[in-house]
N, C-alpha and C. Protein backbone atom coordinates (compact mmCIF):
# COMPACT_ATOMS: atom_id res chain seq x y z
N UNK A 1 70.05 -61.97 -199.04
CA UNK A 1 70.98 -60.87 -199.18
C UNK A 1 70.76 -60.20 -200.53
N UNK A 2 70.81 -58.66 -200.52
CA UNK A 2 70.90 -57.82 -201.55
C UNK A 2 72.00 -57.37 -201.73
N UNK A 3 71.66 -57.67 -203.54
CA UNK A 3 73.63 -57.71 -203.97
C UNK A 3 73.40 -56.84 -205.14
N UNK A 4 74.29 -55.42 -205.30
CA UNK A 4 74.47 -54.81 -206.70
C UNK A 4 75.44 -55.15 -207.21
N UNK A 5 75.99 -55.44 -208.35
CA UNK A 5 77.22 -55.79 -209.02
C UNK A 5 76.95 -54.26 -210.21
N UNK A 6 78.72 -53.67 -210.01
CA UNK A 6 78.82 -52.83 -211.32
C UNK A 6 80.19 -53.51 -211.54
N UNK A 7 80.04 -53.26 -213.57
CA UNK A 7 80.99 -53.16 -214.08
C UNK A 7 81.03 -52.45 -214.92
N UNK A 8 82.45 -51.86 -215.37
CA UNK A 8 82.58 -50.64 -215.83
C UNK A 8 84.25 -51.03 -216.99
N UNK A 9 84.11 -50.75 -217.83
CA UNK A 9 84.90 -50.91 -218.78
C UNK A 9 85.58 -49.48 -219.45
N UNK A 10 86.38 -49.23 -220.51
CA UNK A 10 86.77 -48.25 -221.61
C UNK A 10 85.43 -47.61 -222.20
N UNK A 11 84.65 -48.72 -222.59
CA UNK A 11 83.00 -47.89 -223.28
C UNK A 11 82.31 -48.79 -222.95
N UNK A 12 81.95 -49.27 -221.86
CA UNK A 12 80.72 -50.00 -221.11
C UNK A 12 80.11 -50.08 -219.92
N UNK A 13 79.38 -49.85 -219.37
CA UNK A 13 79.17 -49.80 -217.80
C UNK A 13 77.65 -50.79 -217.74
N UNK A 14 77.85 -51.94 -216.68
CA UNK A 14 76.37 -52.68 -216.68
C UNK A 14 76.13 -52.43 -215.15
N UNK A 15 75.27 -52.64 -214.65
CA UNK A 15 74.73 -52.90 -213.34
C UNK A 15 74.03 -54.34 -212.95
N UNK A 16 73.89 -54.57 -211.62
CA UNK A 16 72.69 -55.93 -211.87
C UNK A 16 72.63 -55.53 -210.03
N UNK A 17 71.08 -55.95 -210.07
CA UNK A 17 70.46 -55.78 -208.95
C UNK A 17 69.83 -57.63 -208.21
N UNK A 18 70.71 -58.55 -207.12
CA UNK A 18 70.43 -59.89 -207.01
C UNK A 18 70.18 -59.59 -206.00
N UNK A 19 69.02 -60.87 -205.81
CA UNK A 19 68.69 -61.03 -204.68
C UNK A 19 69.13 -62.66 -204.17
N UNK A 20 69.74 -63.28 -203.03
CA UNK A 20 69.50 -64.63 -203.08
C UNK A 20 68.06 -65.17 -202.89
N UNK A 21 67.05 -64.85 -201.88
CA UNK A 21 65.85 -65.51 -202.50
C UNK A 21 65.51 -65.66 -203.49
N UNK A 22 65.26 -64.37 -204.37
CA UNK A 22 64.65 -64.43 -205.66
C UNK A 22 65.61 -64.31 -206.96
N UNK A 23 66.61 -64.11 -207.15
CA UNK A 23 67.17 -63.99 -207.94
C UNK A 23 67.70 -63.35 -208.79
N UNK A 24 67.59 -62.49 -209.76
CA UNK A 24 68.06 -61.22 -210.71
C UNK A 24 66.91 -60.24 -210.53
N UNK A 25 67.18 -59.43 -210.03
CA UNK A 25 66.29 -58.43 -210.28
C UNK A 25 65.52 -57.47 -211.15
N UNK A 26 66.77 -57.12 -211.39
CA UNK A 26 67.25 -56.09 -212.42
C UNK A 26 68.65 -55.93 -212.98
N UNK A 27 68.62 -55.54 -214.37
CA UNK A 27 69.87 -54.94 -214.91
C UNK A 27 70.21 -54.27 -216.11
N UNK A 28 71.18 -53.63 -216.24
CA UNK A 28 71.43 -52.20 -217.57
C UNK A 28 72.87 -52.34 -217.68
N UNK A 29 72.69 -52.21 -218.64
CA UNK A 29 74.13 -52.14 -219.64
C UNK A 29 74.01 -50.46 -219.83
N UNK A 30 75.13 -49.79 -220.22
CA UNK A 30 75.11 -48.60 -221.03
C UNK A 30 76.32 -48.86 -221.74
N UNK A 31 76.51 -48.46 -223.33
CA UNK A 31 77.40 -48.52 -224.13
C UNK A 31 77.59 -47.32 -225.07
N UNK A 32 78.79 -47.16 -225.18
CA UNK A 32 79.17 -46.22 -226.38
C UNK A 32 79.13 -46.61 -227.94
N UNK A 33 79.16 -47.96 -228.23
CA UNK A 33 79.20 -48.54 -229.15
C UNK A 33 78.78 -47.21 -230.66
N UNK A 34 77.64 -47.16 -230.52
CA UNK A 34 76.38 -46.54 -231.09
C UNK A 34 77.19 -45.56 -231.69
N UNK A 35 78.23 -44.64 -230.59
CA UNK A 35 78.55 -43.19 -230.48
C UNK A 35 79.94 -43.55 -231.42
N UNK A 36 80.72 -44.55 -231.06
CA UNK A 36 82.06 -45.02 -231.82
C UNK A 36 81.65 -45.48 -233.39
N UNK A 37 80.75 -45.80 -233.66
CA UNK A 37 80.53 -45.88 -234.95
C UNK A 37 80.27 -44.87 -235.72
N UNK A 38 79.27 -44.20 -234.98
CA UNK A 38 78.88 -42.71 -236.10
C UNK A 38 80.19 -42.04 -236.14
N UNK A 39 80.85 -42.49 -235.45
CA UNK A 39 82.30 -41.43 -236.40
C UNK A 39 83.70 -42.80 -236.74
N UNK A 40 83.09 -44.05 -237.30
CA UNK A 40 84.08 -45.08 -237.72
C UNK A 40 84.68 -45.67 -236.82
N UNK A 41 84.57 -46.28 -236.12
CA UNK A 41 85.10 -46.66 -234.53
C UNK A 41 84.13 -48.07 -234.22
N UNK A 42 84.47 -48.74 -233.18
CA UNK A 42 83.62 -49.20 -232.51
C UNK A 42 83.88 -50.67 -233.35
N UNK A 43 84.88 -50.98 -233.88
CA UNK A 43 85.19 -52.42 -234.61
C UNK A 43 83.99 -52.99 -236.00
């Protein structure tokens, strides 16, 4: 079976692409982090 998982947060979104034979496929994060800092943010 082919399985996508998203999650999605306030400033995060990942993906993941599983397979049960084989296992993780693929996967991506995207974050704002980067963007919350250049203007003091982001902890």
């Amino acid at each position: 079976m082919l399985v996508l998982g998203v999650e999605s947060s306030c400033d995060e979104t990942g993906v993941a692409l599983y397979d049960s034979a084989h296992g993780l496929l693929a996967h991506a994060l995207y974050s704002q982090i980067a963007m919350h800092n250049a203007y003091g943010g982001g902890g």
